[in-house]
PDB file of N, CA and C in Angstrom:
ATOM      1  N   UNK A   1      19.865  -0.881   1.001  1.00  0.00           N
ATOM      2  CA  UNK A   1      19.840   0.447   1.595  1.00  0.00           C
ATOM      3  C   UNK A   1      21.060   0.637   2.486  1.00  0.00           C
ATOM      4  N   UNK A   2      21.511   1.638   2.403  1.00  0.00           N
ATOM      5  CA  UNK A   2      22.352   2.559   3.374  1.00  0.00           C
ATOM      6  C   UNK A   2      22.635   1.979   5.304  1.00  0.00           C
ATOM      7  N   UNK A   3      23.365   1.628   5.729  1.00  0.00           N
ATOM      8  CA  UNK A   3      22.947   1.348   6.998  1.00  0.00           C
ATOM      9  C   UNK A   3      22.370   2.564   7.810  1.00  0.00           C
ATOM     10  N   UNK A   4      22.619   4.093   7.476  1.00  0.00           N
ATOM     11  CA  UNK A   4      21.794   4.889   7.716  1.00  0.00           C
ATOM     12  C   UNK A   4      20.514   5.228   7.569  1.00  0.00           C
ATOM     13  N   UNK A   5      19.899   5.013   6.677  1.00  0.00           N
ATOM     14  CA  UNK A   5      18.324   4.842   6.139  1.00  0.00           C
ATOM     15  C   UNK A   5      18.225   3.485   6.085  1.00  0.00           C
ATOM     16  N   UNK A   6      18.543   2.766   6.595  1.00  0.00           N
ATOM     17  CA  UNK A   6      18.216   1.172   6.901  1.00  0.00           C
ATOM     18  C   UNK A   6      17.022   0.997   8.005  1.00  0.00           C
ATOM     19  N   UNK A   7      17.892   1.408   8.962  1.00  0.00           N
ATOM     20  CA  UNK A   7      16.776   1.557  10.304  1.00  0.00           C
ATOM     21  C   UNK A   7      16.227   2.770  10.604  1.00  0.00           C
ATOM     22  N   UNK A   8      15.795   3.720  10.013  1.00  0.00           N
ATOM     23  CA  UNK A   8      14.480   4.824   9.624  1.00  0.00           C
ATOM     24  C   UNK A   8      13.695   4.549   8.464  1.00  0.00           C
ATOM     25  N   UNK A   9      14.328   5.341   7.797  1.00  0.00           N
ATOM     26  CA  UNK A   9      13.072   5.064   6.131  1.00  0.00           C
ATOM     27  C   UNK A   9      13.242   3.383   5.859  1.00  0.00           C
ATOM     28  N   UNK A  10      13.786   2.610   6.066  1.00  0.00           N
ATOM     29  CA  UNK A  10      13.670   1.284   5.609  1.00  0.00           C
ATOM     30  C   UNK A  10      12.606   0.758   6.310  1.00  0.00           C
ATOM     31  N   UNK A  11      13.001   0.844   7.465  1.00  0.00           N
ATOM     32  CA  UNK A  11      12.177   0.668   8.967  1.00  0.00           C
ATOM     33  C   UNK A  11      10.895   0.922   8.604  1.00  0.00           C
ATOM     34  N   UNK A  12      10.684   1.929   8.104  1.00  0.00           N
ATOM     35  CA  UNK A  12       8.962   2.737   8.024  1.00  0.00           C
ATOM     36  C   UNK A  12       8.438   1.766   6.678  1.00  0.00           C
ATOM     37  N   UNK A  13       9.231   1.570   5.629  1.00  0.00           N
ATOM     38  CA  UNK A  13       8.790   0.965   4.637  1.00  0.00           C
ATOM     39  C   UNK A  13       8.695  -0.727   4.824  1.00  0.00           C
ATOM     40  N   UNK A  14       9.509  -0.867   5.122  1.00  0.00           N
ATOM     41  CA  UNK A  14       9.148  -2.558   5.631  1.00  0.00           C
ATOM     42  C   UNK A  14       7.455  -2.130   7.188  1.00  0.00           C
ATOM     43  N   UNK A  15       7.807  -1.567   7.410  1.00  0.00           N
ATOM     44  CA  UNK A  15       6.066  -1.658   8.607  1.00  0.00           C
ATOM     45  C   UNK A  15       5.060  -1.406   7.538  1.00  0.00           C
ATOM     46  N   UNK A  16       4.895  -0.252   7.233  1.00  0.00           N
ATOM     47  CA  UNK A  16       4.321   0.011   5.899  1.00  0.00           C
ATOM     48  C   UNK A  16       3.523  -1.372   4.721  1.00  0.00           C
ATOM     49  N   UNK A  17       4.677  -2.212   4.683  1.00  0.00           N
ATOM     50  CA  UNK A  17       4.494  -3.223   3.669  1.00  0.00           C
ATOM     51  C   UNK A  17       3.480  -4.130   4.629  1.00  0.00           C
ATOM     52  N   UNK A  18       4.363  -4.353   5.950  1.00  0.00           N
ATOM     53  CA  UNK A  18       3.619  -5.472   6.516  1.00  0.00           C
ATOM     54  C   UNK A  18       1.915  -4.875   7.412  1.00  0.00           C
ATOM     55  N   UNK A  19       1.858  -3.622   7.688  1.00  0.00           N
ATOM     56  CA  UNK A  19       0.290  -3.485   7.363  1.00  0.00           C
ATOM     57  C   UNK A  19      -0.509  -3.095   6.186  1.00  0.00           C
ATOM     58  N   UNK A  20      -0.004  -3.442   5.327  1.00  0.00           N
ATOM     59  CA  UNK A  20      -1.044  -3.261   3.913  1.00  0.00           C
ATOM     60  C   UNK A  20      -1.476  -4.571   4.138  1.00  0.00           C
ATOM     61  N   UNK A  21      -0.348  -5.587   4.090  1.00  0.00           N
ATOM     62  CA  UNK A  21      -1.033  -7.164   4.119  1.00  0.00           C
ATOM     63  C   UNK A  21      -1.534  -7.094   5.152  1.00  0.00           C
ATOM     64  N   UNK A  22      -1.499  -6.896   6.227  1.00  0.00           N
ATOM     65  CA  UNK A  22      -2.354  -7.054   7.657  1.00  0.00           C
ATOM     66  C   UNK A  22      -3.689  -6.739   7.469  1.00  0.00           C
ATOM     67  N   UNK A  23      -4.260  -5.202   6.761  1.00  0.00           N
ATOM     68  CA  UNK A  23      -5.629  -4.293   6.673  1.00  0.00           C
ATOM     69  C   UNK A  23      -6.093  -5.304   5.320  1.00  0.00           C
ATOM     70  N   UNK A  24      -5.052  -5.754   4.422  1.00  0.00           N
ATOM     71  CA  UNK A  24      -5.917  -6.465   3.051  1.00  0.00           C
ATOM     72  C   UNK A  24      -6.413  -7.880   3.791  1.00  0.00           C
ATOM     73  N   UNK A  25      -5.613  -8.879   4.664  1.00  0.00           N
ATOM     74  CA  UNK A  25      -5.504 -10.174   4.966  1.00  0.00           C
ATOM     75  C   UNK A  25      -6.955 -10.139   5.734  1.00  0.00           C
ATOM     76  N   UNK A  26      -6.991  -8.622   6.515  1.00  0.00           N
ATOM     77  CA  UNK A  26      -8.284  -8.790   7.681  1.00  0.00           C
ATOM     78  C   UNK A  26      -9.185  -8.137   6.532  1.00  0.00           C
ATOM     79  N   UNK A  27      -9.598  -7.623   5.335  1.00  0.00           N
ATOM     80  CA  UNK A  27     -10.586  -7.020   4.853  1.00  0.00           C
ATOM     81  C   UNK A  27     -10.520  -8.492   3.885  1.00  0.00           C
ATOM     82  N   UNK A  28     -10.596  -9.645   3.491  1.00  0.00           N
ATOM     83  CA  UNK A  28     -10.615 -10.687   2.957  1.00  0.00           C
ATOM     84  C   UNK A  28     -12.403 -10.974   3.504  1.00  0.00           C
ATOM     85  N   UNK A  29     -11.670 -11.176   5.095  1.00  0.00           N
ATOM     86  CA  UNK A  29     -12.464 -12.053   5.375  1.00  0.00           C
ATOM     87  C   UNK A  29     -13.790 -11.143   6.676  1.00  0.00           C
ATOM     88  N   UNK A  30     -13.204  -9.741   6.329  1.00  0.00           N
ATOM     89  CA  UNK A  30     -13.825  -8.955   7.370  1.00  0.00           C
ATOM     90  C   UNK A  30     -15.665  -8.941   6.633  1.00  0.00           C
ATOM     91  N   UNK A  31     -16.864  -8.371   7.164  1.00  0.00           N
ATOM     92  CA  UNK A  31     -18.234  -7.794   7.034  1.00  0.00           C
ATOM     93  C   UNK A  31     -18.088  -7.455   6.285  1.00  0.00           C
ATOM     94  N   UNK A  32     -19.047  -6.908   5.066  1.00  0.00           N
ATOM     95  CA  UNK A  32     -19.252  -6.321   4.001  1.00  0.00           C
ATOM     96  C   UNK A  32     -18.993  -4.815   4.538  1.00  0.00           C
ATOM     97  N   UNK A  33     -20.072  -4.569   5.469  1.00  0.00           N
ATOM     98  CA  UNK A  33     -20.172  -3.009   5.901  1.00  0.00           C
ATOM     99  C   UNK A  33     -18.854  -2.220   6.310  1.00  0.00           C
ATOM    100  N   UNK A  34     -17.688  -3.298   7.107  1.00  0.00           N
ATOM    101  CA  UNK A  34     -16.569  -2.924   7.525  1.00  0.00           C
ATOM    102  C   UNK A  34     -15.493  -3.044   5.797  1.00  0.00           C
ATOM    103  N   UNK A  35     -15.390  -3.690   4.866  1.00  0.00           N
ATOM    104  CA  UNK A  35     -14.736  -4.307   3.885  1.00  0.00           C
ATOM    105  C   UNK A  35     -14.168  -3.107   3.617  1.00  0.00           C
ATOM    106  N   UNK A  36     -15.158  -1.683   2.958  1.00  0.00           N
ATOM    107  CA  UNK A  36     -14.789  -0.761   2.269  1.00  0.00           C
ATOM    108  C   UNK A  36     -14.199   0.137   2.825  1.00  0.00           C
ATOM    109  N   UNK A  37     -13.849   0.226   4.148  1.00  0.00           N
ATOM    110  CA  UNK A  37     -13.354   1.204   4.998  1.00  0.00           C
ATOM    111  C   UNK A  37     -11.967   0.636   5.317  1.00  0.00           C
ATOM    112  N   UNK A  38     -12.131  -0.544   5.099  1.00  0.00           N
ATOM    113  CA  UNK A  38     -10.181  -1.327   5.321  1.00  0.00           C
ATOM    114  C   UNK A  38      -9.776  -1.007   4.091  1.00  0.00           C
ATOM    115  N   UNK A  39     -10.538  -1.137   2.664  1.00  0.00           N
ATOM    116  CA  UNK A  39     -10.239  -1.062   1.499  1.00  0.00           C
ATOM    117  C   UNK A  39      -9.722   0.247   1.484  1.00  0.00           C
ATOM    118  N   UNK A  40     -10.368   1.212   2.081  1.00  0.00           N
ATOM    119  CA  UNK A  40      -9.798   3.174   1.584  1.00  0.00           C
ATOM    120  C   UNK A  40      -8.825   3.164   2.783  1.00  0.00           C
ATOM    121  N   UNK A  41      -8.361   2.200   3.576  1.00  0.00           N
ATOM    122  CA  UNK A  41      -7.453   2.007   4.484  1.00  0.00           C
ATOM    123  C   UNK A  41      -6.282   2.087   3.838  1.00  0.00           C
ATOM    124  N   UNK A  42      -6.206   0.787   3.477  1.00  0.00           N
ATOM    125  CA  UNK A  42      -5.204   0.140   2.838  1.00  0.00           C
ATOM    126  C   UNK A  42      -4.469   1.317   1.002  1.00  0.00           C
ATOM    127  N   UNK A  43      -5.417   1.343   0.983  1.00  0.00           N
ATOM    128  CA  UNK A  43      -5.170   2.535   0.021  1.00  0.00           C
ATOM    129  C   UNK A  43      -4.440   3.929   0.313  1.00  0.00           C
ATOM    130  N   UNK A  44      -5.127   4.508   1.251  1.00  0.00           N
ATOM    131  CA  UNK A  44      -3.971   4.887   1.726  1.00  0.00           C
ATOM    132  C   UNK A  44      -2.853   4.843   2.158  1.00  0.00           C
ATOM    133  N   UNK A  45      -2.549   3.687   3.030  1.00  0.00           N
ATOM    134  CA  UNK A  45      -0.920   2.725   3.249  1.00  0.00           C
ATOM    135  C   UNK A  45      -0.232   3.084   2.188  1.00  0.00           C
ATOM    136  N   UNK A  46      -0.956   2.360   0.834  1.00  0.00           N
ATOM    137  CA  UNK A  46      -0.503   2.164  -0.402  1.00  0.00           C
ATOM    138  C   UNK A  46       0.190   3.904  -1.282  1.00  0.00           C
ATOM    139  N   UNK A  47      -0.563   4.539  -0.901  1.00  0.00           N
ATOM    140  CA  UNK A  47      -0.179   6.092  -1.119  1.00  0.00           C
ATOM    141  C   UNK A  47       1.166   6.341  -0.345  1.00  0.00           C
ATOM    142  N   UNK A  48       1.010   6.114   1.025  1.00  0.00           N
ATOM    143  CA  UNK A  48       2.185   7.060   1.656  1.00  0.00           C
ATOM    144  C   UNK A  48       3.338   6.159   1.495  1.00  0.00           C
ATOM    145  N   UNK A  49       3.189   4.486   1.209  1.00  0.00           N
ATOM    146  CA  UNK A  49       4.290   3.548   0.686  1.00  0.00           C
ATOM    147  C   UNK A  49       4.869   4.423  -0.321  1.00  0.00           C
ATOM    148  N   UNK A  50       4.048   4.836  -1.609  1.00  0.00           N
ATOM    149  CA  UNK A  50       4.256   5.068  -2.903  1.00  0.00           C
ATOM    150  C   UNK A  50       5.674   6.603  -2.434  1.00  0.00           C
ATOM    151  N   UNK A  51       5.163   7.242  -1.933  1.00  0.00           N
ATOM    152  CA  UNK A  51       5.788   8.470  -1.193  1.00  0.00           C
ATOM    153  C   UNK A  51       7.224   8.227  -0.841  1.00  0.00           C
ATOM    154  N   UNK A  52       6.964   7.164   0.316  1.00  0.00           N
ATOM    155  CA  UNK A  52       8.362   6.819   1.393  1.00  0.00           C
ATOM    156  C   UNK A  52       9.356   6.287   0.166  1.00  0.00           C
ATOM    157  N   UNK A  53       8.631   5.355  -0.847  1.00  0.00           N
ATOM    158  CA  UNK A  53       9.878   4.913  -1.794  1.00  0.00           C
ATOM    159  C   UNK A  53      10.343   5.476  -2.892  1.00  0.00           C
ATOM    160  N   UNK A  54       9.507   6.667  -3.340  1.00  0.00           N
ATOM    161  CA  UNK A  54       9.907   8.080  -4.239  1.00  0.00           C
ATOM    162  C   UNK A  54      10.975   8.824  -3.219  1.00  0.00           C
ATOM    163  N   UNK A  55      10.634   8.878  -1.968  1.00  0.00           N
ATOM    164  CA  UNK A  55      11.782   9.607  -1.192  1.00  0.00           C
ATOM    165  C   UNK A  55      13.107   9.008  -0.995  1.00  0.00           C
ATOM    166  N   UNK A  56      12.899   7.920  -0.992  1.00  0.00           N
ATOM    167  CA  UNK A  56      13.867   7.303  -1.111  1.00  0.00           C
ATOM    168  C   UNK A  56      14.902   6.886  -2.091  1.00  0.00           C
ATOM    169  N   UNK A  57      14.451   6.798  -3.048  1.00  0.00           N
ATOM    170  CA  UNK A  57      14.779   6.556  -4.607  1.00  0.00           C
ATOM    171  C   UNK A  57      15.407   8.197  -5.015  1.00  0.00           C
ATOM    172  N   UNK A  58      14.675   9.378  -4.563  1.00  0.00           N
ATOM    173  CA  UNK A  58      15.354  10.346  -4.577  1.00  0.00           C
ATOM    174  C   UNK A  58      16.444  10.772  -4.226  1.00  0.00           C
ATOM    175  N   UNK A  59      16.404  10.298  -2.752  1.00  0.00           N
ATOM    176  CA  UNK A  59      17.725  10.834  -1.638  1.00  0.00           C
ATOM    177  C   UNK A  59      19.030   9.568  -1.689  1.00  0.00           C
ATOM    178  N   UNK A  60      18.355   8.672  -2.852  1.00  0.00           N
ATOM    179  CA  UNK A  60      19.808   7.671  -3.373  1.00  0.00           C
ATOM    180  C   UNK A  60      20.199   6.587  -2.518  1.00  0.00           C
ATOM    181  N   UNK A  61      18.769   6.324  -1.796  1.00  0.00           N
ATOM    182  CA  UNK A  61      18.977   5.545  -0.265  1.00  0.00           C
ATOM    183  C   UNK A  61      18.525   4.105  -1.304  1.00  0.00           C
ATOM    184  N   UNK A  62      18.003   4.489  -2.439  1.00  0.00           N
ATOM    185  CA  UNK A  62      17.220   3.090  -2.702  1.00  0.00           C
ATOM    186  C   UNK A  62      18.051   3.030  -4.465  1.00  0.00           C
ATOM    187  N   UNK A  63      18.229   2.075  -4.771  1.00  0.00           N
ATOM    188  CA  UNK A  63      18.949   2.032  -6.533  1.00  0.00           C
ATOM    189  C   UNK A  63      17.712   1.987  -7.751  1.00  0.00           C
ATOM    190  N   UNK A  64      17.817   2.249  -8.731  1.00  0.00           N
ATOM    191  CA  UNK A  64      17.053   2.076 -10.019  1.00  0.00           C
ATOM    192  C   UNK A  64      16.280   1.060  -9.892  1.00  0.00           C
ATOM    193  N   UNK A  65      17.361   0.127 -10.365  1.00  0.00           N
ATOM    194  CA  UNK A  65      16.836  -1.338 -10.216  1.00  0.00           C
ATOM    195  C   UNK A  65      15.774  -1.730  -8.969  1.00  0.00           C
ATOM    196  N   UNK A  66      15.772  -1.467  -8.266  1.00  0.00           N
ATOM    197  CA  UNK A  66      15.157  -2.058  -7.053  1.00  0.00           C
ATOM    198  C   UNK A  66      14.147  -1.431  -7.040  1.00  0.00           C
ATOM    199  N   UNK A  67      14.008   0.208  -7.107  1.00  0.00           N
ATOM    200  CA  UNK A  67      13.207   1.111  -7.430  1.00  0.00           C
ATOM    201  C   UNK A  67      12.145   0.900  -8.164  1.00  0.00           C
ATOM    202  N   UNK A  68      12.586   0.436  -9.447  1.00  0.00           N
ATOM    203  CA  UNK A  68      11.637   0.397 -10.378  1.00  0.00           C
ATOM    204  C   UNK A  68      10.926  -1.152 -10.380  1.00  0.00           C
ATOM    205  N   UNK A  69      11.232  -2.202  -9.867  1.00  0.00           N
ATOM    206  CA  UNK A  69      10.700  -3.552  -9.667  1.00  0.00           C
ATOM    207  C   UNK A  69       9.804  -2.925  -8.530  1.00  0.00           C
ATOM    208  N   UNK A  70       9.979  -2.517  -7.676  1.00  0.00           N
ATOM    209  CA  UNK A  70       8.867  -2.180  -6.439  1.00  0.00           C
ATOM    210  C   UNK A  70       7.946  -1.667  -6.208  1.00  0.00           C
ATOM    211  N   UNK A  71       8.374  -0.419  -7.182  1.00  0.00           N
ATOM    212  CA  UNK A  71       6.752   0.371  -7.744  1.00  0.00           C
ATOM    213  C   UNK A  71       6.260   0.214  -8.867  1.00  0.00           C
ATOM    214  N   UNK A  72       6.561  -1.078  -9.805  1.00  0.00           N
ATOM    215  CA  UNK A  72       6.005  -1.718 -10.368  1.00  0.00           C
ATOM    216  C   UNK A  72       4.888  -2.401  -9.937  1.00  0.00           C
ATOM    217  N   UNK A  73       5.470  -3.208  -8.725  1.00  0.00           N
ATOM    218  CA  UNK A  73       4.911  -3.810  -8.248  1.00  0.00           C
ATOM    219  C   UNK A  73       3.320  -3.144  -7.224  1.00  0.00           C
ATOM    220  N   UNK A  74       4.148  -2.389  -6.453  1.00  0.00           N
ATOM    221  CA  UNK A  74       3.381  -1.464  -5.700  1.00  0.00           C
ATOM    222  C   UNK A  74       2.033  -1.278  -6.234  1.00  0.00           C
ATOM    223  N   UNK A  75       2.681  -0.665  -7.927  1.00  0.00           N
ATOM    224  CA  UNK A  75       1.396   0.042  -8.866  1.00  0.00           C
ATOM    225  C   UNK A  75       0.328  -0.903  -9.008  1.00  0.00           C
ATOM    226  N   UNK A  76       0.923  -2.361  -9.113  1.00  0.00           N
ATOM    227  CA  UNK A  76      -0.422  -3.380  -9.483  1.00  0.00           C
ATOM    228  C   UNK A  76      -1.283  -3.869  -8.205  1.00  0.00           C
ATOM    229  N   UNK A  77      -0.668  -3.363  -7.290  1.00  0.00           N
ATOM    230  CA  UNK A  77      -1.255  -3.683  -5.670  1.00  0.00           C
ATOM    231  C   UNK A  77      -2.627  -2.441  -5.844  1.00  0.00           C
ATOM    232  N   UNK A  78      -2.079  -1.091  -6.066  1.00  0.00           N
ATOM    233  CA  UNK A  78      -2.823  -0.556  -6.441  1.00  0.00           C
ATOM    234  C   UNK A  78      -3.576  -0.839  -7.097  1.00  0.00           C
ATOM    235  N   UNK A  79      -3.944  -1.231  -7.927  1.00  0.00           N
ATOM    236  CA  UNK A  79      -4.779  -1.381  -9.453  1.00  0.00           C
ATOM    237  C   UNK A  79      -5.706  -2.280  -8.844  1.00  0.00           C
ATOM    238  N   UNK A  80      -5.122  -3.594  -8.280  1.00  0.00           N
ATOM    239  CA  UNK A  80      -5.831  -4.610  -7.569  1.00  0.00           C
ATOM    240  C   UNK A  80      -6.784  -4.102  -6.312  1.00  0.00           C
ATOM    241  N   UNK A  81      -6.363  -3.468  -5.722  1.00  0.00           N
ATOM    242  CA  UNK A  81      -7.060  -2.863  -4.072  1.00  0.00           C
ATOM    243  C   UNK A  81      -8.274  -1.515  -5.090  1.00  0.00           C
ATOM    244  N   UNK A  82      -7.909  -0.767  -6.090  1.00  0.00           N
ATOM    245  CA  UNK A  82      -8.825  -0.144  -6.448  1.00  0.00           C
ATOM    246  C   UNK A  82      -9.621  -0.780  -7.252  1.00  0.00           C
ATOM    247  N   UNK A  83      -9.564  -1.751  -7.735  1.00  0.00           N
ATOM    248  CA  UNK A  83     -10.204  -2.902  -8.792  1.00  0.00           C
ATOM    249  C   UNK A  83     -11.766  -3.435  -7.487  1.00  0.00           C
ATOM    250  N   UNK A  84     -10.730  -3.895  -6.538  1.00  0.00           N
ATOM    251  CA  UNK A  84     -11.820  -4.395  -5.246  1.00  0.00           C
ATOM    252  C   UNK A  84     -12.384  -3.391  -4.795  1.00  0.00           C
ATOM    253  N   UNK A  85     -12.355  -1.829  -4.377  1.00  0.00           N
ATOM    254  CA  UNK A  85     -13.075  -1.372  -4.142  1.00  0.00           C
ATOM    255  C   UNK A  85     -13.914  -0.567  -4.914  1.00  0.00           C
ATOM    256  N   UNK A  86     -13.900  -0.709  -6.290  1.00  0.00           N
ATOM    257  CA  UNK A  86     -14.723  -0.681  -7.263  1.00  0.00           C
ATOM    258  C   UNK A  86     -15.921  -1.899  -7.136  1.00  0.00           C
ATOM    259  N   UNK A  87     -15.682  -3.006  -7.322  1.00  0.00           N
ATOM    260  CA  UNK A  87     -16.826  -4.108  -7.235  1.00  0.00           C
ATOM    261  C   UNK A  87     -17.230  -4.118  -5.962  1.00  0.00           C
ATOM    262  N   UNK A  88     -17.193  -3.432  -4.433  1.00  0.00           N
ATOM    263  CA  UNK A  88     -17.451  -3.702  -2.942  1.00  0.00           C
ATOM    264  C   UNK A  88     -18.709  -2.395  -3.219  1.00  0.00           C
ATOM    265  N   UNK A  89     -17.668  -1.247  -3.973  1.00  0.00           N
ATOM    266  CA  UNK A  89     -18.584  -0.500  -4.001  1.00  0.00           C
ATOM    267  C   UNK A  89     -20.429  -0.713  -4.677  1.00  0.00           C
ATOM    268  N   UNK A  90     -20.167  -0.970  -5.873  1.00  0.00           N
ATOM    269  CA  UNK A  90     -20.915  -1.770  -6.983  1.00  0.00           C
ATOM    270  C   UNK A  90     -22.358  -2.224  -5.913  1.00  0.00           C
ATOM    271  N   UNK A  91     -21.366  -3.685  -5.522  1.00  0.00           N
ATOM    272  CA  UNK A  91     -22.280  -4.209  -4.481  1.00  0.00           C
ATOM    273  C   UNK A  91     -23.143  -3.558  -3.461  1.00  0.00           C
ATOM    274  N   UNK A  92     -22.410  -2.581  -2.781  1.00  0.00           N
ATOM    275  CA  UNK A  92     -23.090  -1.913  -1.662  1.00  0.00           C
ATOM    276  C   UNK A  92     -22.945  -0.556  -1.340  1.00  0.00           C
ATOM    277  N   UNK A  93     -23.834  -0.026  -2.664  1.00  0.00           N
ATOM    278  CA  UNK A  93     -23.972   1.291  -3.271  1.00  0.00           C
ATOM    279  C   UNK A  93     -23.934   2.767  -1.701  1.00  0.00           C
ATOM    280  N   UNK A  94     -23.425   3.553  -1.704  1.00  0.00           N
ATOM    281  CA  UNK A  94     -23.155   4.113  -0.356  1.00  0.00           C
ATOM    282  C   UNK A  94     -24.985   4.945  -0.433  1.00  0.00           C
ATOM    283  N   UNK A  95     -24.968   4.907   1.102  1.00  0.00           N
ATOM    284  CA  UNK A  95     -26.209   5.399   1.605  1.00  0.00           C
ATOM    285  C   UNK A  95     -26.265   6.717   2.011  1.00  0.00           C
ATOM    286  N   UNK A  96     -27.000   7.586   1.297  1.00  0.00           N
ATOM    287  CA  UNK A  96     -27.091   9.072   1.292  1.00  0.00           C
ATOM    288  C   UNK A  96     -27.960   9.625   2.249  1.00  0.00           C
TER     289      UNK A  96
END
């Protein structure tokens, strides 16, 4: 990245990265009752990540290459975090 969007949008995306692992690392080992609420947490992270690095990739701050390995990646983080809150759900059907 840009030394201009280095320390803003980089900035936001590297914090970004490191609380998805923070909300996933503590919903591992967090209560059942608390699990699914870190899970639609983290999911969201995972959304406005998805955002910050489309904006970025737009405004030419970020390259192809790098671009496309990340939200590759990103996408299967996704898949995985909605995979888990599919079976959390399963388990502990919401109370009406």
């Amino acid at each position: 990245m840009p030394k201009t969007s280095r320390y803003s949008l980089g900035y936001k995306i590297d914090c970004l990265f490191l609380e998805i692992i923070e909300i996933i690392s503590t919903g591992i080992y967090a209560p059942k009752p608390i699990k699914l609420s870190l899970i639609e947490k983290a999911t969201s992270k995972i959304d406005l990540l998805k955002f910050l690095m489309q904006l970025s990739w737009e405004i030419k701050t970020m390259d192809n290459k790098n671009y496309a390995i990340l939200s590759e990646e990103i996408f299967n983080l996704g898949r995985m975090i909605g995979g888990w809150k599919k079976k959390i759900s399963q388990k502990n059907p919401p109370y009406f």
